[in-house]
Protein backbone atom coordinates (compact mmCIF):
# COMPACT_ATOMS: atom_id res chain seq x y z
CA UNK A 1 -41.05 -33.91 -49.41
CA UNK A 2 -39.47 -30.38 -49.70
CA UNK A 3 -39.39 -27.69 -46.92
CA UNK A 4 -41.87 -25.30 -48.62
CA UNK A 5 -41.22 -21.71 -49.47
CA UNK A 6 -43.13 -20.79 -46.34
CA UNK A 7 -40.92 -22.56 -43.86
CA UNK A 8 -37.95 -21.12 -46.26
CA UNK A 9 -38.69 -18.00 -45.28
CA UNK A 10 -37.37 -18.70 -41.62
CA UNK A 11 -36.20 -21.87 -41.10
CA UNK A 12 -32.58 -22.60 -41.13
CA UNK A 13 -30.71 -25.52 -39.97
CA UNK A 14 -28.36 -25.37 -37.52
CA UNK A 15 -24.93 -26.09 -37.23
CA UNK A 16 -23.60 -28.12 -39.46
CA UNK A 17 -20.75 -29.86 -37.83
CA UNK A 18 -23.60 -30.65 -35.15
CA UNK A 19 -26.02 -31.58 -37.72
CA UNK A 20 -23.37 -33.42 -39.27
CA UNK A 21 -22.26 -34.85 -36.18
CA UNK A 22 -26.05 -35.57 -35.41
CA UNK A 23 -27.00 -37.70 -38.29
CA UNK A 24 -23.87 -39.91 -37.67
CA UNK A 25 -24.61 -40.43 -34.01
CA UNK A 26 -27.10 -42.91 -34.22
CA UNK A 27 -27.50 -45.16 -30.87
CA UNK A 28 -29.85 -47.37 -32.04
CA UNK A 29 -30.58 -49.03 -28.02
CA UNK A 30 -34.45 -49.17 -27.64
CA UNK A 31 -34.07 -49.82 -23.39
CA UNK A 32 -36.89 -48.49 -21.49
CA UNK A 33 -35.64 -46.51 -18.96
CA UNK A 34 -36.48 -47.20 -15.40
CA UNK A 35 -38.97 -44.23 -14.82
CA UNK A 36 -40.96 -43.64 -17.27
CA UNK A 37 -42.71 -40.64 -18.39
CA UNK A 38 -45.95 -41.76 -16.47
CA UNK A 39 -44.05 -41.23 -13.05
CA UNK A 40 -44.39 -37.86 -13.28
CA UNK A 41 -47.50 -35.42 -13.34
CA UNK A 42 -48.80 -34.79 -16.40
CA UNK A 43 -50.11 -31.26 -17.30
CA UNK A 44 -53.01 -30.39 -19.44
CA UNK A 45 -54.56 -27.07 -20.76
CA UNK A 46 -54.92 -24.73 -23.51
CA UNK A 47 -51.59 -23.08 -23.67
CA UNK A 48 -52.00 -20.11 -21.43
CA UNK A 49 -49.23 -19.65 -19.20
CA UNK A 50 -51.05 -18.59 -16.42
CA UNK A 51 -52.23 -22.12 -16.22
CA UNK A 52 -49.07 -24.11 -16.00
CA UNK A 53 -47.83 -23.95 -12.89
CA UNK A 54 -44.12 -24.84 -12.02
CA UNK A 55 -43.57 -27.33 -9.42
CA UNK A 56 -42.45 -26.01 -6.11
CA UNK A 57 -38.61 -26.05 -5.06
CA UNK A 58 -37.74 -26.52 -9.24
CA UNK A 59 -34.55 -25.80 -10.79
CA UNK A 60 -33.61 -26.96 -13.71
CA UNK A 61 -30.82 -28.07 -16.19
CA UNK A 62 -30.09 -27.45 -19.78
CA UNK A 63 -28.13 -29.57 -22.28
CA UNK A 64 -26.76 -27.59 -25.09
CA UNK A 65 -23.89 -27.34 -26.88
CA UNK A 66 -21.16 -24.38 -26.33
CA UNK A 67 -22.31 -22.29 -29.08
CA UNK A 68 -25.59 -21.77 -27.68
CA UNK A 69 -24.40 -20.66 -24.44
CA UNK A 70 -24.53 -16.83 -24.81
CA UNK A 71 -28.40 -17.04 -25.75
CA UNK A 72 -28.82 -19.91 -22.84
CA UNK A 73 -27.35 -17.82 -20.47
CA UNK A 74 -29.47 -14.40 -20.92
CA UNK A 75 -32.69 -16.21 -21.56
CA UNK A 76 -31.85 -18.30 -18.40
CA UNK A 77 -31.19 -14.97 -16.31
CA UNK A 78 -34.50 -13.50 -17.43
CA UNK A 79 -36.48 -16.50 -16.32
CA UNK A 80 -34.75 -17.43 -13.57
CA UNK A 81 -35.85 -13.43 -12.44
CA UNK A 82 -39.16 -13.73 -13.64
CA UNK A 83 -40.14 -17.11 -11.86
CA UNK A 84 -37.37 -17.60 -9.28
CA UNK A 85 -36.34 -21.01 -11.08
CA UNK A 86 -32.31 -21.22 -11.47
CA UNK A 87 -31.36 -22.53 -14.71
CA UNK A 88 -28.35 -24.42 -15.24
CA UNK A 89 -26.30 -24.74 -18.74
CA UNK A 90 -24.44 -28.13 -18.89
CA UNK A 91 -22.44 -28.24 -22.42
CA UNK A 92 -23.39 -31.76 -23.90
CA UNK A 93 -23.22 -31.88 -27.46
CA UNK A 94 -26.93 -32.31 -29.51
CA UNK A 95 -25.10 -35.42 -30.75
CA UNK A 96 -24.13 -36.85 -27.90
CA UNK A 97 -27.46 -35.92 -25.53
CA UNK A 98 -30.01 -38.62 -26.58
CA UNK A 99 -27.40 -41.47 -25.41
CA UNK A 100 -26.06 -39.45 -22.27
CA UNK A 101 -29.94 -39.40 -21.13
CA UNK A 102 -30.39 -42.73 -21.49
CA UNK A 103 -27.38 -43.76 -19.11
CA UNK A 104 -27.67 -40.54 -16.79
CA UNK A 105 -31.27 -39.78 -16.88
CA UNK A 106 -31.94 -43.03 -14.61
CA UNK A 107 -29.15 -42.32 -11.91
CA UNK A 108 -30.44 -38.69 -11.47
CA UNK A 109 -28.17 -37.10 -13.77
CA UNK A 110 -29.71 -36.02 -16.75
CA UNK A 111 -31.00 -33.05 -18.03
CA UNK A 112 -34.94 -31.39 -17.71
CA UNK A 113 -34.17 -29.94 -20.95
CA UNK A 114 -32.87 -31.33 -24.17
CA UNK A 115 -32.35 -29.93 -27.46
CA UNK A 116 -31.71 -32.64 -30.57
CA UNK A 117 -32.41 -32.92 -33.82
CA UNK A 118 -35.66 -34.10 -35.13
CA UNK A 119 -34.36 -37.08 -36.96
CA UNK A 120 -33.34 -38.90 -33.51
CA UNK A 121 -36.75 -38.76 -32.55
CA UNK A 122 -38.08 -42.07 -33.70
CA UNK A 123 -35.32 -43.71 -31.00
CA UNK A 124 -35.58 -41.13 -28.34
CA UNK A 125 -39.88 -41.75 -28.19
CA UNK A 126 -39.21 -45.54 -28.43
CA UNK A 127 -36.74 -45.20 -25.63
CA UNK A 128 -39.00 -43.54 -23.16
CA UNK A 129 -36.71 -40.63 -22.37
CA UNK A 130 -38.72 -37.44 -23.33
CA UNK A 131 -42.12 -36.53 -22.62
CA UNK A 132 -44.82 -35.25 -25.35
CA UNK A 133 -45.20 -31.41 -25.88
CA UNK A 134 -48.87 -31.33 -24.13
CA UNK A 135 -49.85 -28.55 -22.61
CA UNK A 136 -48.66 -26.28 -25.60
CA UNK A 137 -49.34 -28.13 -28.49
CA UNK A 138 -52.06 -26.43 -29.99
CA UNK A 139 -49.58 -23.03 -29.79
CA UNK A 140 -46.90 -25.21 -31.41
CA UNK A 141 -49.30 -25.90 -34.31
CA UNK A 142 -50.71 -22.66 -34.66
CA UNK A 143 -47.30 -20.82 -34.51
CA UNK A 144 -44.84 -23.00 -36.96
CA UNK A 145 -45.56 -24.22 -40.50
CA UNK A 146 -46.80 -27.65 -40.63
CA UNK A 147 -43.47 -29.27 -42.27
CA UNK A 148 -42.03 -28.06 -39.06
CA UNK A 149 -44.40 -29.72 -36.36
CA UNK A 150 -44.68 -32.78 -37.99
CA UNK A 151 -40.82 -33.17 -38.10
CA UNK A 152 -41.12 -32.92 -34.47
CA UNK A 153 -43.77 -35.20 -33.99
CA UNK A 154 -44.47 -39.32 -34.50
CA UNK A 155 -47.89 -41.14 -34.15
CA UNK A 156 -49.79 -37.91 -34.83
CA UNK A 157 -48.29 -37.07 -31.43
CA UNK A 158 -46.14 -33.55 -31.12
CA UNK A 159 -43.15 -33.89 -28.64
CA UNK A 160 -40.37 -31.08 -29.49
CA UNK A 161 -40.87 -27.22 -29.62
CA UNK A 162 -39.30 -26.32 -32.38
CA UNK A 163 -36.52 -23.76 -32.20
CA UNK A 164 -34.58 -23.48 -36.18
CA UNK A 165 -34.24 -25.43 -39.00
CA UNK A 166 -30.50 -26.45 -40.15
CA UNK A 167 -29.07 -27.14 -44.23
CA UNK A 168 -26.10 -26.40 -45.78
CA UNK A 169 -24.73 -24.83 -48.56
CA UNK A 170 -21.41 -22.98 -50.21
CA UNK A 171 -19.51 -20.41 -47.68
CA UNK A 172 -16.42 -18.52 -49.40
CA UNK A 173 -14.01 -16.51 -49.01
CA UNK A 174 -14.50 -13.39 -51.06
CA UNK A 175 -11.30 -12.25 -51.16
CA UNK A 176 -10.50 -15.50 -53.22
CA UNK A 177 -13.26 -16.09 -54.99
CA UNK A 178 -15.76 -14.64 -57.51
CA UNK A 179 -19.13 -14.71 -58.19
CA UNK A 180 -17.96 -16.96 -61.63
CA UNK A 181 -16.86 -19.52 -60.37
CA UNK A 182 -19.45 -20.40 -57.84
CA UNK A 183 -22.15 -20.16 -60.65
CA UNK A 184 -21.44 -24.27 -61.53
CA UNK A 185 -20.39 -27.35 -60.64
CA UNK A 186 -17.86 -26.90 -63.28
CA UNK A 187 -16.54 -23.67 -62.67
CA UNK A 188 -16.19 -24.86 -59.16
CA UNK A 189 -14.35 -27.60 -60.03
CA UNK A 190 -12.38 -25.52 -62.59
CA UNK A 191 -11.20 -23.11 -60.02
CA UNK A 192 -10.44 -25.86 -57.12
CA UNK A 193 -8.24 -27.65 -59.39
CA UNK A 194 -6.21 -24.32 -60.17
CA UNK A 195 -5.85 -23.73 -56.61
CA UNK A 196 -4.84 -26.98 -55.00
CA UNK A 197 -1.57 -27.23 -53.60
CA UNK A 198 -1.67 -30.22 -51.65
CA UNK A 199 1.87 -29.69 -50.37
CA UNK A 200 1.12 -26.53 -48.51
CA UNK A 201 -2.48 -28.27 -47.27
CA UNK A 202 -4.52 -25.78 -49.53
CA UNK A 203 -7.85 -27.23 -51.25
CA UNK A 204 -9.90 -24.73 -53.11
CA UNK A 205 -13.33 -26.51 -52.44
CA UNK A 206 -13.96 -28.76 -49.14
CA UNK A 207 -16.95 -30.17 -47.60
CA UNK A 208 -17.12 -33.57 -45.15
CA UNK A 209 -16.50 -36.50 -47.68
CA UNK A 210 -17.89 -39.14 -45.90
CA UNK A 211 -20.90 -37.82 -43.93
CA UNK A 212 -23.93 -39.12 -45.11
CA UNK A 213 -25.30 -35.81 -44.20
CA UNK A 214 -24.07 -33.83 -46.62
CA UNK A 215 -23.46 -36.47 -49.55
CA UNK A 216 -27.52 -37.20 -49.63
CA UNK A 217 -27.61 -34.21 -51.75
CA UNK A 218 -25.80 -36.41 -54.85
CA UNK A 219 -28.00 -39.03 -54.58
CA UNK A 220 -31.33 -37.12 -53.99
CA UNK A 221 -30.94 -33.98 -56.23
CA UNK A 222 -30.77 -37.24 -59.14
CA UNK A 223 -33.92 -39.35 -57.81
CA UNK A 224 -32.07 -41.27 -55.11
CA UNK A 225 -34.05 -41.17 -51.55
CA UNK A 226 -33.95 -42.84 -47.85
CA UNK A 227 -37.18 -43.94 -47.58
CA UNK A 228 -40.88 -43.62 -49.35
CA UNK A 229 -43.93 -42.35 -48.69
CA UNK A 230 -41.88 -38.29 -47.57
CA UNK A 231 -39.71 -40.70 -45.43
CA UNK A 232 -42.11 -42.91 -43.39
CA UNK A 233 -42.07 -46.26 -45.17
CA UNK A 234 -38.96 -47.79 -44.30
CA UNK A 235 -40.11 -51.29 -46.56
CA UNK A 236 -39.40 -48.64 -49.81
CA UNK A 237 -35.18 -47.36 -49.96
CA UNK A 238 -34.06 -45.55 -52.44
CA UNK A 239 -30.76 -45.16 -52.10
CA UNK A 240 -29.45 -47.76 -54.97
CA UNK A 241 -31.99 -47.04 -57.42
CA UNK A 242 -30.97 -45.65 -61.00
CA UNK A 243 -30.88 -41.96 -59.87
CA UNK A 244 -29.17 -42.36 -56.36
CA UNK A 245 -26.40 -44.48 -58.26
CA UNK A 246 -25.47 -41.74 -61.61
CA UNK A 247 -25.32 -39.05 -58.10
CA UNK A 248 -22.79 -41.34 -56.53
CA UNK A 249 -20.77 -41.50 -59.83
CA UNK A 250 -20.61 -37.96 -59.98
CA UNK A 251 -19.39 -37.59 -56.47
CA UNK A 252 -16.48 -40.37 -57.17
CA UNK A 253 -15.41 -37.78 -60.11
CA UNK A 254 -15.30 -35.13 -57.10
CA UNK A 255 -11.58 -36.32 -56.01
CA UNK A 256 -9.96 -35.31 -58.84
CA UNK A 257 -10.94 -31.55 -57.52
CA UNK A 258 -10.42 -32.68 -54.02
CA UNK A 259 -7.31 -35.02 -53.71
CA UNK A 260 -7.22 -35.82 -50.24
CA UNK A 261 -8.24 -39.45 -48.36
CA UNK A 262 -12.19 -39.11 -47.81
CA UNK A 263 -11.63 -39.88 -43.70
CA UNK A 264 -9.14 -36.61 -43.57
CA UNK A 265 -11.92 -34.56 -44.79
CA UNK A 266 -13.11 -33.83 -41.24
CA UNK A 267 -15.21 -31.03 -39.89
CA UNK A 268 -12.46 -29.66 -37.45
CA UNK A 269 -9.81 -29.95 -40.69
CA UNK A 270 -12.50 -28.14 -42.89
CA UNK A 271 -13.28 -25.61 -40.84
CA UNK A 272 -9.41 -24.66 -39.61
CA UNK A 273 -8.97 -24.34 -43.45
CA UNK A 274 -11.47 -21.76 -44.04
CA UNK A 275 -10.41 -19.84 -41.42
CA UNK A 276 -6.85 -19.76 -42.31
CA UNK A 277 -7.62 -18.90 -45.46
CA UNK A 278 -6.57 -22.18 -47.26
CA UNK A 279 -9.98 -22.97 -48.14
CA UNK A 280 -11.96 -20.45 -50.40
CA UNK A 281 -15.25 -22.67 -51.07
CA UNK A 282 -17.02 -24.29 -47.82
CA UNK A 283 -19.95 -26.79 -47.92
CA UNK A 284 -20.74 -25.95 -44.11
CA UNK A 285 -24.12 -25.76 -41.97
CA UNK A 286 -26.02 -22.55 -40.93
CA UNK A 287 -24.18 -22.81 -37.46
CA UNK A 288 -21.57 -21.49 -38.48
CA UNK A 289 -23.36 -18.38 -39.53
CA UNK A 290 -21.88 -16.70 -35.99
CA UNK A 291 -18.58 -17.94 -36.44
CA UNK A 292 -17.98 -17.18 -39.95
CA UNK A 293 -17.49 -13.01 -39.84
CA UNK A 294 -15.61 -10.31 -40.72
CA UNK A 295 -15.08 -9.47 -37.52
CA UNK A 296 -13.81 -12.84 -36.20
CA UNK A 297 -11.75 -14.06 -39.60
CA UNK A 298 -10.26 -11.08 -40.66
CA UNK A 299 -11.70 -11.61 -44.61
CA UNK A 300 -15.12 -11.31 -46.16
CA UNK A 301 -17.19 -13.86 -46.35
CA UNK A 302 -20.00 -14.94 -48.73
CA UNK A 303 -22.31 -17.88 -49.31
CA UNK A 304 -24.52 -19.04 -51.92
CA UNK A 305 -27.20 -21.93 -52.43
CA UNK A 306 -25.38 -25.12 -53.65
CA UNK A 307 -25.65 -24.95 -57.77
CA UNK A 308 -27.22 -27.36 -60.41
CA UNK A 309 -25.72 -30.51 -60.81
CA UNK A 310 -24.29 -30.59 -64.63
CA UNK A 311 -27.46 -32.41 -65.36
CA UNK A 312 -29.38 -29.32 -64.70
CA UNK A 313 -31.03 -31.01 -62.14
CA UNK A 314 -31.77 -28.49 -58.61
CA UNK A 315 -30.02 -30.07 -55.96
CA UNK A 316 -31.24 -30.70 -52.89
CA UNK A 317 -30.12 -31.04 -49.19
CA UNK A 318 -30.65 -32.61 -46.37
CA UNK A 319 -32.52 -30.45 -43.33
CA UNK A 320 -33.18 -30.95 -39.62
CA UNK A 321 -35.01 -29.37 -36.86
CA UNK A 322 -33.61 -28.69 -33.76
CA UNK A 323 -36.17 -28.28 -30.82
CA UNK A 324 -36.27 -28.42 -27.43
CA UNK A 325 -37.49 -31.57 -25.65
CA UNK A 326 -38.44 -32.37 -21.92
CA UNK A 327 -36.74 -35.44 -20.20
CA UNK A 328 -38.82 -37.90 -18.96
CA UNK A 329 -36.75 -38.61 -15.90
CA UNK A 330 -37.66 -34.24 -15.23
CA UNK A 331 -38.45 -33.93 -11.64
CA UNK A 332 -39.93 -30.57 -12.51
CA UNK A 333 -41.52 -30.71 -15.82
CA UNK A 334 -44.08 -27.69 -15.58
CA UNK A 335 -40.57 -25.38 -15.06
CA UNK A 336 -39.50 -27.42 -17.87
CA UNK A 337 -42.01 -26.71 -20.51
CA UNK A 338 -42.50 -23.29 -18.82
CA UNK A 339 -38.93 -22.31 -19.54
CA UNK A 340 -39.14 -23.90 -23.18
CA UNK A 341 -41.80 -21.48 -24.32
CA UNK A 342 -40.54 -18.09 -22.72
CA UNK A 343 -37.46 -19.37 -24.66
CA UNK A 344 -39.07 -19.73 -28.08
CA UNK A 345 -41.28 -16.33 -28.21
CA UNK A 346 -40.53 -14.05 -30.95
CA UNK A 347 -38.59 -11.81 -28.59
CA UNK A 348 -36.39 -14.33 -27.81
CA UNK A 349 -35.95 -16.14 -31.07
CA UNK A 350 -34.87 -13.02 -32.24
CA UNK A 351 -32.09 -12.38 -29.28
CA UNK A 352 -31.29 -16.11 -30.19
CA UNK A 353 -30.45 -14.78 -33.99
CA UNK A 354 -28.60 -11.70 -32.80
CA UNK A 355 -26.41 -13.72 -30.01
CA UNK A 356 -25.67 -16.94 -31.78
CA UNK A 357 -26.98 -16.35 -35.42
CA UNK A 358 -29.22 -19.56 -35.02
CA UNK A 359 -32.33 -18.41 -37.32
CA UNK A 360 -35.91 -18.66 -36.30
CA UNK A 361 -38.84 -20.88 -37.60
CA UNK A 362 -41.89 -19.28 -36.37
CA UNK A 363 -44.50 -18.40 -38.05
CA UNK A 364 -44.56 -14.52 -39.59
CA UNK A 365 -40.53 -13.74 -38.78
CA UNK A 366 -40.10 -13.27 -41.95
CA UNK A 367 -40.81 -9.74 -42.05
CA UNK A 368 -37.79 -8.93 -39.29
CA UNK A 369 -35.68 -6.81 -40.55
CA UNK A 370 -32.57 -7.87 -38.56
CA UNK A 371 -33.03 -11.06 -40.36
CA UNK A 372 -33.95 -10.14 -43.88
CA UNK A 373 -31.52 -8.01 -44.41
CA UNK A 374 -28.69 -10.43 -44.02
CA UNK A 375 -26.76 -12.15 -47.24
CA UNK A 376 -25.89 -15.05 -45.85
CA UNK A 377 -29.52 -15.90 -44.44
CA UNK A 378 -30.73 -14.91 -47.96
CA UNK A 379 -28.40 -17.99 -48.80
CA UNK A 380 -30.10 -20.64 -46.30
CA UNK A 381 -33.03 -19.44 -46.95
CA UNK A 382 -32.81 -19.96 -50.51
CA UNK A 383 -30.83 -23.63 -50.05
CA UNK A 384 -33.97 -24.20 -47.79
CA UNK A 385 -36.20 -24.01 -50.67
CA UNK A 386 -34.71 -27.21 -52.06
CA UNK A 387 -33.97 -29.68 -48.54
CA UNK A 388 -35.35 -32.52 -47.42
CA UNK A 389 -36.34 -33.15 -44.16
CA UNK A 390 -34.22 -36.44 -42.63
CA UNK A 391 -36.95 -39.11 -42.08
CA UNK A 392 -37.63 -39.01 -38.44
CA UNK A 393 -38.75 -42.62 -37.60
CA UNK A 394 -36.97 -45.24 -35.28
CA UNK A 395 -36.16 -47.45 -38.39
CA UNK A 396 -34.37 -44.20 -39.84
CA UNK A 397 -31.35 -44.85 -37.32
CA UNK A 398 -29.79 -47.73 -39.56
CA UNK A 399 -29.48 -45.70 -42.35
CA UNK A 400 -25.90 -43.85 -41.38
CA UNK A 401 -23.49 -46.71 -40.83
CA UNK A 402 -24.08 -48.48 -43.88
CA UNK A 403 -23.78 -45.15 -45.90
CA UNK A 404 -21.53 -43.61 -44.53
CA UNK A 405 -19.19 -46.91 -44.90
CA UNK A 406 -20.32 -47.04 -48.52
CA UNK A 407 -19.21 -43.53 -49.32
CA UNK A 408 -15.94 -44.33 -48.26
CA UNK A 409 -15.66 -46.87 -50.42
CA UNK A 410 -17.15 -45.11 -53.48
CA UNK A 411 -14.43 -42.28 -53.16
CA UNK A 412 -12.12 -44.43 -53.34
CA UNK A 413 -12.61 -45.77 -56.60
CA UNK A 414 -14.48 -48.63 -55.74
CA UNK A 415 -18.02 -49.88 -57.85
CA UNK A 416 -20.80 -47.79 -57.06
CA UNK A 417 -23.67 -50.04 -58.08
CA UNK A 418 -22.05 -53.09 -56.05
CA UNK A 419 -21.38 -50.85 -53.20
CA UNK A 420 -24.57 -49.29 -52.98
CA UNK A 421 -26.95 -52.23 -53.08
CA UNK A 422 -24.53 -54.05 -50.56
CA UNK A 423 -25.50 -50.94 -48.55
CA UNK A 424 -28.84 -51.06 -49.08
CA UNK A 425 -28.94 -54.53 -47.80
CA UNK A 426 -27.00 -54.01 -44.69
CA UNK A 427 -29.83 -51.39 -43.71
CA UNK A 428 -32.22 -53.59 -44.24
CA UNK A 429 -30.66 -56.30 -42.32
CA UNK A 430 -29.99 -53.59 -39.42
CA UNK A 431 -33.80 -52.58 -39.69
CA UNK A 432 -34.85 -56.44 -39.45
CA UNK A 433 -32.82 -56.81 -36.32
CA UNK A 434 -34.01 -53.49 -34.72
CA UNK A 435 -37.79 -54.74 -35.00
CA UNK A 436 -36.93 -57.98 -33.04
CA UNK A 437 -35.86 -56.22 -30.04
């Protein structure tokens, strides 16, 4: 299932180290925690703010990662003025907050507020740590496009509040490269091999080797998928069938453009490179759209939807949606959602886009000049056109490991066919044992 053009028009995924870093932190622990959901007070209504009232005495506490900060500290001063509820930002990685939940949300610790990407939610719901998006689901529905919601929802049940949509494609340098020789896989290839120089650490095109994230493109822009059925049958994987395997092929003939160990192709390595101006061509994520300026690297830079594959085939990429969730363990869950939606109006989804460059999903943003007129949102936007969303259900957390290990072995030199159905059959075996427990 694609992200249609209506989502494209505002939906972005973010950060791509975190996305990255999302889809390869997979705890795949199904634990109840020790207070459920039901503990707390439940809230119904028909969206109105007027009727969700915050419990007395709340304050409450954010997860988010650093980047986010600036926007989570000016929203959190408006509220906190508005309704007299403090806010506190605690910097926890997106990766990292689903397990740190499970462990601290028990003791006390945790957060109210969450924000992770959508395809952790199959293990967060089955863990019992977050809390269905109630009393504003009908205003969720009504105000993002459908692909969106039901990325953030299981069981016909809607849980996150969706905030941006994140995908990847080429960043470059300008000063280094030209329009040419992004227009193909060839010409890309062409130029990285005349720029190499492997003794002075300079690599003309770069992206994360052995993430699963952003190697599904190989194997689905030729036919390859995760699972059937748009990602919801996890008894159908496609990721050793005829198409997945000639994508894997083509991304073994990658090295001799990129001669470096797959494991050293690292997102802090990657991104150093870029900014020092060793690395012209970047496969990155859209968070990096505030960090990759002008202003802060001293060069021009560019970005364009990832080409054809030299099959002529359209090539598509993986996409998340990050949204905000509300713990479970929340003493004050009212504040919780309450803060959620004065944080995802238009007003300040748009503050959100000018402070951290995260761009908006809603519904009808499209028009925003602030937002249009950008190149390099032009560029996601485009890429967005051909992503998939990650599949989103529990059995979708055994799909990393065994890929990401098989990708490794792939670039270097090993059988593809072999290694992918050896793959395929660890995932299974990992599903198999995740329904037992």
């Amino acid at each position: 299932m694609k992200l249609t053009k209506t989502i494209l028009l505002l939906s972005v995924l973010v950060t791509a180290s975190s996305v990255s870093a999302c889809s390869t932190n997979n705890n795949n622990s199904a634990a109840s925690p020790s207070s459920p959901a039901e503990t707390h007070p439940q809230t119904t209504g028909t969206g109105e703010e007027e009727g969700l009232e915050p419990e007395p005495g709340a304050k409450l506490i954010i997860w988010e990662g650093k980047d986010e900060k600036p926007f989570i500290d000016a929203i959190a001063q408006k509220f906190t003025a508005k309704y007299n509820i403090p806010v506190e930002f605690q910097e926890v990685p997106p990766t990292e907050q689903r397990k740190k939940l499970k462990t601290d949300g028990p003791a006390g610790l945790g957060a109210d507020i969450l924000i992770m990407p959508h395809n952790t939610l199959g293990d967060a719901v089955a863990s019992g740590i977050i809390l269905p998006n109630d009393f504003y689901a009908e205003e969720t529905q009504a105000g993002y496009p459908k692909e969106i919601v039901d990325a953030v929802s299981l069981d016909g049940m809607i849980y996150g509040y969706p905030r941006n949509v994140e995908t990847y494609l080429l960043y470059y340098n300008k000063t280094l490269v030209n329009q040419k020789d992004l227009e193909s896989w060839d010409s890309i290839i062409s130029f990285a091999k005349g720029y190499n120089d492997v003794a002075n650490n300079k690599f003309g095109f770069m992206w994360q080797v052995t993430d699963f994230y952003y190697n599904y493109s190989w194997i689905a822009s030729n036919g390859g998928y995760v699972f059937g059925a748009n990602g919801t049958d996890p008894k159908d994987i496609g990721l050793n069938n005829d198409g997945a395997i000639e994508g894997m092929k083509f991304y073994q003939s990658l090295r001799e453009a990129l001669p470096i160990n797959g494991v050293d192709a690292t997102a802090d390595v990657k991104t150093n490179l870029f900014q020092t101006g060793k690395l012209p061509i970047n496969m990155d994520g859209v968070s990096q759209l505030g960090n990759f300026t002008e202003e802060k690297l001293g060069f021009e830079v560019g970005a364009v939807p990832l080409p054809p594959l030299p099959n002529g085939k359209s090539m598509i990429s993986f996409a998340g949606v990050k949204a905000y969730y509300v713990s479970s363990f929340s003493k004050f869950p009212n504040a919780a959602k309450l803060f959620i939606h004065y944080a995802t109006t238009e007003e300040a989804a748009l503050e959100n886009f000018k402070l951290t460059g995260i761009i908006p999903t809603r519904n009808g943003m499209d028009t925003v000049p602030e937002i249009t007129s950008n190149e390099i949102v032009k560029a996601f936007t485009n890429q967005i056109k051909n992503s998939q969303p990650m599949p989103n259900v529990l059995p979708a957390t055994q799909i990393w490991g065994p890929s990401t290990a098989a990708l490794e072995l792939i670039w270097n030199g090993g059988d593809v066919k072999e290694i992918l159905d050896k793959s395929v059959e660890d995932i299974k075996a990992g599903i198999e044992q995740q329904a037992k427990k």
